[in-house]
N, C-alpha and C. Protein backbone atom coordinates (compact mmCIF):
# COMPACT_ATOMS: atom_id res chain seq x y z
N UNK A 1 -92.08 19.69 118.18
CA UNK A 1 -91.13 18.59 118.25
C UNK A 1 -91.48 17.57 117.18
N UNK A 2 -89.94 17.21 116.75
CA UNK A 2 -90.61 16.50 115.45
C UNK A 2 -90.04 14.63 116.11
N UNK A 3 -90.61 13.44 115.57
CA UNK A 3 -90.41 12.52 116.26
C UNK A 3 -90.40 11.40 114.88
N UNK A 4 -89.25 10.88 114.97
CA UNK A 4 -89.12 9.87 113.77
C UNK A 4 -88.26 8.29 114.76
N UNK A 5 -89.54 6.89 114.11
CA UNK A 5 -88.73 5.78 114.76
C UNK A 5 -87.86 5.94 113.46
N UNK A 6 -86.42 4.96 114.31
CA UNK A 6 -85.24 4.77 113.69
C UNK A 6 -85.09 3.71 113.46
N UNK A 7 -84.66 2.81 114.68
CA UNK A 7 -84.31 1.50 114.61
C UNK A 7 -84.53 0.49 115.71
N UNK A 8 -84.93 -0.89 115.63
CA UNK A 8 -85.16 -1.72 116.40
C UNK A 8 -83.73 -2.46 116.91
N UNK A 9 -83.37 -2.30 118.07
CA UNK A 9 -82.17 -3.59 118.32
C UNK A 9 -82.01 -4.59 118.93
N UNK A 10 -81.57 -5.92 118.44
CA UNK A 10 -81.29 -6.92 119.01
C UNK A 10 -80.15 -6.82 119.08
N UNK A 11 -79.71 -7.55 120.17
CA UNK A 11 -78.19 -7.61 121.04
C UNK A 11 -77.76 -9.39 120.36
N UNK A 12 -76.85 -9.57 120.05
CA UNK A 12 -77.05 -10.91 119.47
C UNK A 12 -75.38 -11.67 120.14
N UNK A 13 -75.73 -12.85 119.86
CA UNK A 13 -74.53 -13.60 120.46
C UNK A 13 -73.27 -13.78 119.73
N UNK A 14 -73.98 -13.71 118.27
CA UNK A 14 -73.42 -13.60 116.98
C UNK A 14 -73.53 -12.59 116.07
N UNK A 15 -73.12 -11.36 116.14
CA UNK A 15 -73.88 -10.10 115.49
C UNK A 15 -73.71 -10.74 113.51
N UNK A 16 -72.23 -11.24 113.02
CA UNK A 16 -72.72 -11.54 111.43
C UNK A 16 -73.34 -12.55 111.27
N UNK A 17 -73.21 -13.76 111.90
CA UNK A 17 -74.34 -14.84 112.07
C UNK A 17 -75.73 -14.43 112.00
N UNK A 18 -76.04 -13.67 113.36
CA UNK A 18 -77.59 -13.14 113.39
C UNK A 18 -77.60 -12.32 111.66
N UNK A 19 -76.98 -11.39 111.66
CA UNK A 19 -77.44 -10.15 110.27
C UNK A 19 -77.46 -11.19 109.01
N UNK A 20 -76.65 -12.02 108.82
CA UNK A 20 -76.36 -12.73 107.59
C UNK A 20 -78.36 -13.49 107.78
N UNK A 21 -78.80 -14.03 108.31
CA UNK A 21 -79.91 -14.26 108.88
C UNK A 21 -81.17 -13.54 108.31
N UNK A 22 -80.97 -12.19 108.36
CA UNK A 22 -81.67 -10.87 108.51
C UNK A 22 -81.76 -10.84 106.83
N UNK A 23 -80.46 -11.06 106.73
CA UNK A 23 -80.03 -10.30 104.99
C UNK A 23 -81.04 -11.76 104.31
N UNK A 24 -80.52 -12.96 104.46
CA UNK A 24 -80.92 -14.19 103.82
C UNK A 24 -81.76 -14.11 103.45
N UNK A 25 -82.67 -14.43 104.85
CA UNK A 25 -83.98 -14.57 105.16
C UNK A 25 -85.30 -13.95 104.52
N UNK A 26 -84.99 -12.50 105.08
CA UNK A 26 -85.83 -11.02 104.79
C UNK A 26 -85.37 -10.06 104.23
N UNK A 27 -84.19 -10.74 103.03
CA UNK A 27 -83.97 -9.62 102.11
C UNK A 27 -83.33 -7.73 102.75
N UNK A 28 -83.05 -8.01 104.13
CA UNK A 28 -82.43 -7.07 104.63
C UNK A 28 -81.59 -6.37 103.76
N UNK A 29 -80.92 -5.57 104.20
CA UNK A 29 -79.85 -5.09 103.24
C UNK A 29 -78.68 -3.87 104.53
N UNK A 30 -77.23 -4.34 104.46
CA UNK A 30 -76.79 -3.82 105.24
C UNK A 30 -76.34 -2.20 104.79
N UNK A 31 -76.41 -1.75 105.91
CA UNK A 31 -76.30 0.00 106.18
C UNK A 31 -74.61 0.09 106.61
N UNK A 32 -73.43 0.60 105.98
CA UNK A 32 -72.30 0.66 106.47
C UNK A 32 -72.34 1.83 107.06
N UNK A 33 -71.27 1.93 107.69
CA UNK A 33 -70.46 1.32 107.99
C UNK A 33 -70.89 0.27 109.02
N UNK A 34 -70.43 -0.84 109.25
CA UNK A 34 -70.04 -1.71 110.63
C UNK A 34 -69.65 -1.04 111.72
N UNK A 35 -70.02 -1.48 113.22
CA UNK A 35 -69.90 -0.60 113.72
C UNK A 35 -69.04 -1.50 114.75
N UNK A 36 -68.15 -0.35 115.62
CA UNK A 36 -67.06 -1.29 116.82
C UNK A 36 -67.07 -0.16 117.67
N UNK A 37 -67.80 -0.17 118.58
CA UNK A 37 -67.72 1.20 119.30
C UNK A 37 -67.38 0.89 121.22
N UNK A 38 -66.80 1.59 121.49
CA UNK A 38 -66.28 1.84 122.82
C UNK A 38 -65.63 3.11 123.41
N UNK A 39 -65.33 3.35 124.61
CA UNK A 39 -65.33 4.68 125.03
C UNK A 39 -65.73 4.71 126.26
N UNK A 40 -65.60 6.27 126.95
CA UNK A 40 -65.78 6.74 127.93
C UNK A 40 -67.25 6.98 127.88
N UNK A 41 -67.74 7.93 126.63
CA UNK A 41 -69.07 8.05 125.84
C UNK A 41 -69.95 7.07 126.08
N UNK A 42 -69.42 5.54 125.46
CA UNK A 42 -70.42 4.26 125.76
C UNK A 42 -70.80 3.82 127.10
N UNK A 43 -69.60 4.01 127.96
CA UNK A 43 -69.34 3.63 129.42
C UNK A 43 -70.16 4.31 130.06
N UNK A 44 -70.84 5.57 129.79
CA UNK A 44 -71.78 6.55 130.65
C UNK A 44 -73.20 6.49 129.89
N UNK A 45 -73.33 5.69 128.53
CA UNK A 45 -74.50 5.41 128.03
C UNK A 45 -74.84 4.51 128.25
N UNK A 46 -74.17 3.21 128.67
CA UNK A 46 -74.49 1.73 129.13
C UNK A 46 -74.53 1.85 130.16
N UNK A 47 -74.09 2.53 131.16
CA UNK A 47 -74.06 2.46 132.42
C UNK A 47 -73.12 0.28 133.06
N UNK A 48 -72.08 0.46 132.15
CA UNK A 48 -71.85 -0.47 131.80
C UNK A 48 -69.69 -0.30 131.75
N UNK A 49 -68.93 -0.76 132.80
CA UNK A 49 -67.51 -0.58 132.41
C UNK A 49 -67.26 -1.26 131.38
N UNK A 50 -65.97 0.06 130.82
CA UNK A 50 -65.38 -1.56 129.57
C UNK A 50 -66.33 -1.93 128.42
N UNK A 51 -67.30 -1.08 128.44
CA UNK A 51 -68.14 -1.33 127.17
C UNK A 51 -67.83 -1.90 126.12
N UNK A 52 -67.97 -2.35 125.34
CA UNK A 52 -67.53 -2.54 123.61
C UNK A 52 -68.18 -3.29 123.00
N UNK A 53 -68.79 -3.15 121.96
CA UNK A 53 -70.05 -3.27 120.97
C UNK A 53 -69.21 -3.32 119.49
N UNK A 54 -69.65 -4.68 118.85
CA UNK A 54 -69.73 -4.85 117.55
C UNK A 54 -70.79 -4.88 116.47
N UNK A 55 -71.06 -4.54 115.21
CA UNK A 55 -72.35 -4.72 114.88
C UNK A 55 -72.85 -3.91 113.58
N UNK A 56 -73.89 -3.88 113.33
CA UNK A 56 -74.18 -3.70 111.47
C UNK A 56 -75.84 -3.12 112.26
N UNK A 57 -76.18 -1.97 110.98
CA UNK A 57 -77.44 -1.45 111.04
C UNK A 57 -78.13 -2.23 109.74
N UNK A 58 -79.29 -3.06 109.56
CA UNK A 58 -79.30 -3.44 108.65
C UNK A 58 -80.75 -2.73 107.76
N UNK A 59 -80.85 -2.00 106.86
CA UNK A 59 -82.57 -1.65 106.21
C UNK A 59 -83.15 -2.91 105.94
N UNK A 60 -84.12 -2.02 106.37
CA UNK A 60 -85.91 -2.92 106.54
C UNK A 60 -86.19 -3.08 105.29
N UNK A 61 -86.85 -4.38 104.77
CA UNK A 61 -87.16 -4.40 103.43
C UNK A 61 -88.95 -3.73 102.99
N UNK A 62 -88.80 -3.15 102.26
CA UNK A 62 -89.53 -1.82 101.74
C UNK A 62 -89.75 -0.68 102.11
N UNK A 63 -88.46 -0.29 102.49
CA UNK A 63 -87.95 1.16 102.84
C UNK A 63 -86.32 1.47 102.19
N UNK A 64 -86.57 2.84 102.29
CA UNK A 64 -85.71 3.50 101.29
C UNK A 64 -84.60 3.79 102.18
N UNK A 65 -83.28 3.65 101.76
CA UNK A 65 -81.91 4.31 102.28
C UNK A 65 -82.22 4.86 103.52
N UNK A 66 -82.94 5.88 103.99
CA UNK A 66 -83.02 6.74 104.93
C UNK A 66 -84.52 6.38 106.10
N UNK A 67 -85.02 4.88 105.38
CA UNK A 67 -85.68 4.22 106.30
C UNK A 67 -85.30 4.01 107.67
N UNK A 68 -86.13 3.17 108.46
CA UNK A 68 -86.06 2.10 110.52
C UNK A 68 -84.86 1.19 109.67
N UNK A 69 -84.03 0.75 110.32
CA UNK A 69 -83.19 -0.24 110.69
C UNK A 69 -83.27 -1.08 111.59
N UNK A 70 -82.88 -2.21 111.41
CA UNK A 70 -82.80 -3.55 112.65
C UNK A 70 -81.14 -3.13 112.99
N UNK A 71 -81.03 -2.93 113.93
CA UNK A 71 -79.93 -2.91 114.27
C UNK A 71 -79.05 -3.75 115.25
N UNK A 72 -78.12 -4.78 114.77
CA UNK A 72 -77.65 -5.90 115.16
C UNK A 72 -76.21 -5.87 115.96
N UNK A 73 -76.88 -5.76 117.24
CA UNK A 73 -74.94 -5.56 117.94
C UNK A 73 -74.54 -6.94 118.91
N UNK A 74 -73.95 -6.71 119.42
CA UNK A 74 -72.80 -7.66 119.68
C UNK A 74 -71.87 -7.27 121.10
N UNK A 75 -72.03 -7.48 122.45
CA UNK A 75 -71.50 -6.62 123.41
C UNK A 75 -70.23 -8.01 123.75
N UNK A 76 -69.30 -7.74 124.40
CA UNK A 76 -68.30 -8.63 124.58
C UNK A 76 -68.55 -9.34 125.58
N UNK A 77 -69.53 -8.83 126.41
CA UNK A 77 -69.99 -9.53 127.52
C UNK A 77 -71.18 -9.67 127.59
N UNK A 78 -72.09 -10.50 127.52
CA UNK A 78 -73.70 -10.95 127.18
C UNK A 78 -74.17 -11.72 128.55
N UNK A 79 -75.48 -11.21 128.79
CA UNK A 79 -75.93 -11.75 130.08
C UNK A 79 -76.79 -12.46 129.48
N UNK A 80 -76.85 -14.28 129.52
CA UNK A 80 -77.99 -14.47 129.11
C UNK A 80 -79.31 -14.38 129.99
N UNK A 81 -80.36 -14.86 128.82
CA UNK A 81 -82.00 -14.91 129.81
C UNK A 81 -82.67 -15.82 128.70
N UNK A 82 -84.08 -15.97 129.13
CA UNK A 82 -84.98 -16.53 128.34
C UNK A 82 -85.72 -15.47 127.53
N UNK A 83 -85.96 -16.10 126.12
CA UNK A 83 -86.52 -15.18 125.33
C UNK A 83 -88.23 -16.01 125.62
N UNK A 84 -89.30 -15.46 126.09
CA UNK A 84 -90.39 -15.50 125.67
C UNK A 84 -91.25 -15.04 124.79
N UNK A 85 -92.47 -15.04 124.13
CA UNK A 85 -93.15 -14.50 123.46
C UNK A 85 -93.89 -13.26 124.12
N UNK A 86 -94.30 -13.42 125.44
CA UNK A 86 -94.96 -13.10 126.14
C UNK A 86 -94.35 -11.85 127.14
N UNK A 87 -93.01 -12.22 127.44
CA UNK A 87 -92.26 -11.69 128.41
C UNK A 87 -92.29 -10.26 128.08
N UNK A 88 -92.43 -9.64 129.38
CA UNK A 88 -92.41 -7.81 129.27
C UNK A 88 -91.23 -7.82 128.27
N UNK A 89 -91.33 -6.29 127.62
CA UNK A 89 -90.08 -6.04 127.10
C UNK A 89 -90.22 -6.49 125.77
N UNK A 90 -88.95 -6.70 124.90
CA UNK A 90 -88.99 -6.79 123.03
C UNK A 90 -90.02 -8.04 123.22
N UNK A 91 -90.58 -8.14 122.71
CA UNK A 91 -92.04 -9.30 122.16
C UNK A 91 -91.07 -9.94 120.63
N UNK A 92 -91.26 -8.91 119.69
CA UNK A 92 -90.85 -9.79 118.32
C UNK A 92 -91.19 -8.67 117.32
N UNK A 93 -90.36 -9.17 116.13
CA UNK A 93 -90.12 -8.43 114.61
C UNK A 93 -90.90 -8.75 114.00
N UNK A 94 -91.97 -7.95 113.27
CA UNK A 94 -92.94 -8.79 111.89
C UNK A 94 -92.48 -8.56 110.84
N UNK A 95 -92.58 -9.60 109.65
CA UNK A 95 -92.01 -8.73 108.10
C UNK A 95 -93.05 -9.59 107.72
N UNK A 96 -93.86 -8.91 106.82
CA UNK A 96 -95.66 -9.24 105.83
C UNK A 96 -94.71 -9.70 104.49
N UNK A 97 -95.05 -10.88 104.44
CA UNK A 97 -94.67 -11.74 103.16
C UNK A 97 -95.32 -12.15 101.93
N UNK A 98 -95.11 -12.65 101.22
CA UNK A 98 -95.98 -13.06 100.13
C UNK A 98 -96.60 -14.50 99.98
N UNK A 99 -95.56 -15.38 101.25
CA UNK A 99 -96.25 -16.92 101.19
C UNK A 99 -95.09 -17.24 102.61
N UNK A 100 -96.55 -17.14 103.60
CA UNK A 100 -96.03 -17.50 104.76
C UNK A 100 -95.28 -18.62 105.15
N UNK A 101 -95.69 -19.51 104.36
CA UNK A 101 -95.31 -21.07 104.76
C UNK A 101 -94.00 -21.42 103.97
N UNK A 102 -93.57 -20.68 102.62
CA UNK A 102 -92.22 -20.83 102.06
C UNK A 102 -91.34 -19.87 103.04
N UNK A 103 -91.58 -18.59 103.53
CA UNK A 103 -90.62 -18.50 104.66
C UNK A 103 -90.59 -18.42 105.66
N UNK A 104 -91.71 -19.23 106.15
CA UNK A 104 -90.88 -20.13 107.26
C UNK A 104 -90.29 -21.08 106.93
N UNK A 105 -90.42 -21.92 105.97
CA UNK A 105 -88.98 -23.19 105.49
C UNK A 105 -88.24 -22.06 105.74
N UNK A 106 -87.71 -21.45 105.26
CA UNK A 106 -86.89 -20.33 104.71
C UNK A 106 -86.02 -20.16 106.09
N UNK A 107 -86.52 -19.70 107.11
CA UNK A 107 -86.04 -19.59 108.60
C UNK A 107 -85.77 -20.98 109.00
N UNK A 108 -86.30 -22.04 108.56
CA UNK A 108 -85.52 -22.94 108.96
C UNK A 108 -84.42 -23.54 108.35
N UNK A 109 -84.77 -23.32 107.16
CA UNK A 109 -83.33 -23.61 105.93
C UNK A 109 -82.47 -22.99 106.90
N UNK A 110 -82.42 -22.08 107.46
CA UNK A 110 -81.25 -20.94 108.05
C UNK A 110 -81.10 -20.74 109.37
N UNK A 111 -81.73 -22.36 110.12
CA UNK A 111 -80.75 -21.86 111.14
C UNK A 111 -82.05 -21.53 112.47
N UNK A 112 -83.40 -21.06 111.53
CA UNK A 112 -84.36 -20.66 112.50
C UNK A 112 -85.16 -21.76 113.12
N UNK A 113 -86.17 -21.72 113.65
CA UNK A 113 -87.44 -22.04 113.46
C UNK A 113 -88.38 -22.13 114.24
N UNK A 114 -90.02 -22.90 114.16
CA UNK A 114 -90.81 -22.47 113.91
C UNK A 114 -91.30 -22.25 115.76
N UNK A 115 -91.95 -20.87 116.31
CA UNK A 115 -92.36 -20.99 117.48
C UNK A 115 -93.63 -21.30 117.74
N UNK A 116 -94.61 -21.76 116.99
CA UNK A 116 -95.98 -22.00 117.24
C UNK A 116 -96.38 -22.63 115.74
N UNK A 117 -97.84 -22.94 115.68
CA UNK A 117 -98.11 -23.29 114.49
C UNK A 117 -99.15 -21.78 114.18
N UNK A 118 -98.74 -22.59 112.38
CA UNK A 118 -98.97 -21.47 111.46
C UNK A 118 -101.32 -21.32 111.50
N UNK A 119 -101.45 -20.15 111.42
CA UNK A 119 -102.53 -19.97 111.71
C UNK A 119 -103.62 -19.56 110.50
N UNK A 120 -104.74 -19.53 110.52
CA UNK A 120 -105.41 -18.80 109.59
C UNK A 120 -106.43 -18.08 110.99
N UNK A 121 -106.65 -16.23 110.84
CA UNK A 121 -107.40 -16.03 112.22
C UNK A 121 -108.26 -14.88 110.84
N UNK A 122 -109.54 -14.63 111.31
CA UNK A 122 -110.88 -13.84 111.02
C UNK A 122 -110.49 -12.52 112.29
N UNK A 123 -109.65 -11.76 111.89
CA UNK A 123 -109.86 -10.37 112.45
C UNK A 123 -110.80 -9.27 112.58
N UNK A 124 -111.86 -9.34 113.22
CA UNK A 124 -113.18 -8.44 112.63
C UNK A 124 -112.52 -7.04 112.72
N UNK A 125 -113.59 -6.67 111.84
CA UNK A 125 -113.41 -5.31 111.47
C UNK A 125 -111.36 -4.90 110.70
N UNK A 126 -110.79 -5.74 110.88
CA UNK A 126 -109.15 -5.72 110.37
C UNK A 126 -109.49 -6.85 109.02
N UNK A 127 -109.55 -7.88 108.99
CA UNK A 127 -109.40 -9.24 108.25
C UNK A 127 -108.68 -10.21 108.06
N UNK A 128 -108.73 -11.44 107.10
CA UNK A 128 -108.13 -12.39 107.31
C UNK A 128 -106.54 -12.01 107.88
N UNK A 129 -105.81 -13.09 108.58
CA UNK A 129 -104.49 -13.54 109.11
C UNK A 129 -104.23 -14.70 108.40
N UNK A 130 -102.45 -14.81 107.51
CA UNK A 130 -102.26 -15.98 107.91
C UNK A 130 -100.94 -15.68 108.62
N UNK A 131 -100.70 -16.52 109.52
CA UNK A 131 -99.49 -15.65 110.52
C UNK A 131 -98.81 -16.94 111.26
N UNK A 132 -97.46 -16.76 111.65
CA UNK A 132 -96.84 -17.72 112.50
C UNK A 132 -95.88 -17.31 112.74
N UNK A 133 -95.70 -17.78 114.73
CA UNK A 133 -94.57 -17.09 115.05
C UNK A 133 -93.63 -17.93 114.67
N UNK A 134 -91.89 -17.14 114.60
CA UNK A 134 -90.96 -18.18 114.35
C UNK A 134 -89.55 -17.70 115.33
N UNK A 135 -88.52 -18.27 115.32
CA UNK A 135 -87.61 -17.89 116.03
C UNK A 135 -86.52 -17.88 115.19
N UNK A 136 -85.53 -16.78 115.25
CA UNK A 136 -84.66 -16.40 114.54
C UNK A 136 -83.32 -17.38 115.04
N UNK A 137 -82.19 -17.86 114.39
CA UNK A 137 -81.35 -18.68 115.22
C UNK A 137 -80.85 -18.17 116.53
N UNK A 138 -80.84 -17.15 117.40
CA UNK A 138 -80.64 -16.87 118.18
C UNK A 138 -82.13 -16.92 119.65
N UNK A 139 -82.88 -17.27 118.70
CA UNK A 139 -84.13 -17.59 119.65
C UNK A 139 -85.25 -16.28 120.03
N UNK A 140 -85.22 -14.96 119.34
CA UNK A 140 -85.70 -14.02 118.94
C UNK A 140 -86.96 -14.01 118.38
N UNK A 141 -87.93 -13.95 118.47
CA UNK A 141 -89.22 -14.22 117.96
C UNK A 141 -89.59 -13.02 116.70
N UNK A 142 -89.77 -13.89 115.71
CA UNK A 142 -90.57 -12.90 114.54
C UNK A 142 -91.64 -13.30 113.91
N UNK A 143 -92.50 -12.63 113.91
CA UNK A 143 -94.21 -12.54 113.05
C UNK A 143 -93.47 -12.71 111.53
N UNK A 144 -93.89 -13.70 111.38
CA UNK A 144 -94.54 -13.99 109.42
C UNK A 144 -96.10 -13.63 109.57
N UNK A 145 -96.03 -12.60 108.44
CA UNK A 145 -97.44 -12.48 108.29
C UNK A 145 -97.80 -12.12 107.30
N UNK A 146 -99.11 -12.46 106.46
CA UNK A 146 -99.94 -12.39 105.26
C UNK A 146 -100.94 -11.85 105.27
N UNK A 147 -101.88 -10.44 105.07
CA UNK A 147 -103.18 -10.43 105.12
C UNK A 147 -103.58 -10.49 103.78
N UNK A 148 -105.01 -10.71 103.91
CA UNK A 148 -105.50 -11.23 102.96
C UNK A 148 -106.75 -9.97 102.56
């Protein structure tokens, strides 16, 4: 059996809001087609009536065409909750940068920002961190991170 990750998804309140975000931010790059999907098909995969999903696959930046995708949808009906850092379940997105502290302005220029302060940590045996969590405008937590 052969086993390949694909894609990470956030469910968003705003699927081009959130992606435009994605693209800005982290140099994303969108995967077409856009997607609008509903059905009998969705209705027995959501376990969910009336399904219907809007939304964009977007590539990961430093991966090729046939790379993981973030994949950004959009359901017509959204239950909210609290996003924690901590909370069972999605934790958060990392993308390794070149200067942690210009994007995080960067996430906040756009809408994001910052969930903790920015760190310097001594990883033994791994090495330096500079790292900080941040929140995407939808309140989504993502790792900026630098090793050194």
């Amino acid at each position: 059996m052969e086993i390949k990750y694909v894609h990470t998804n956030i469910i968003a309140k705003d699927w081009k809001k959130l992606s435009d975000f994605y693209i800005e931010v982290f140099n994303c790059i969108p995967k077409p087609p856009e997607r609008d999907l509903s059905g009998e098909w969705l209705d027995k995969l959501t376990n969910l009536k009336s399904s219907h999903i809007k939304g964009i696959h977007l590539l990961l930046p430093g991966f090729k065409e046939n790379g993981p995708t973030l994949e950004i949808f959009q359901y017509d009906t959204i239950i909210d909750n609290d996003k924690k850092i901590n909370m069972e379940g999605y934790g958060h997105i990392a993308f390794a940068v070149s200067d942690v502290d210009e994007c995080l302005k960067s996430v906040i220029r756009h809408g994001g920002s910052s969930a903790g302060e920015t760190v310097n940590a001594d990883i033994p045996n791994v090495g330096k961190l500079h790292v900080v969590y941040a929140e995407d405008p939808e309140g989504n937590i993502v790792e900026i991170q630098k090793w050194a």
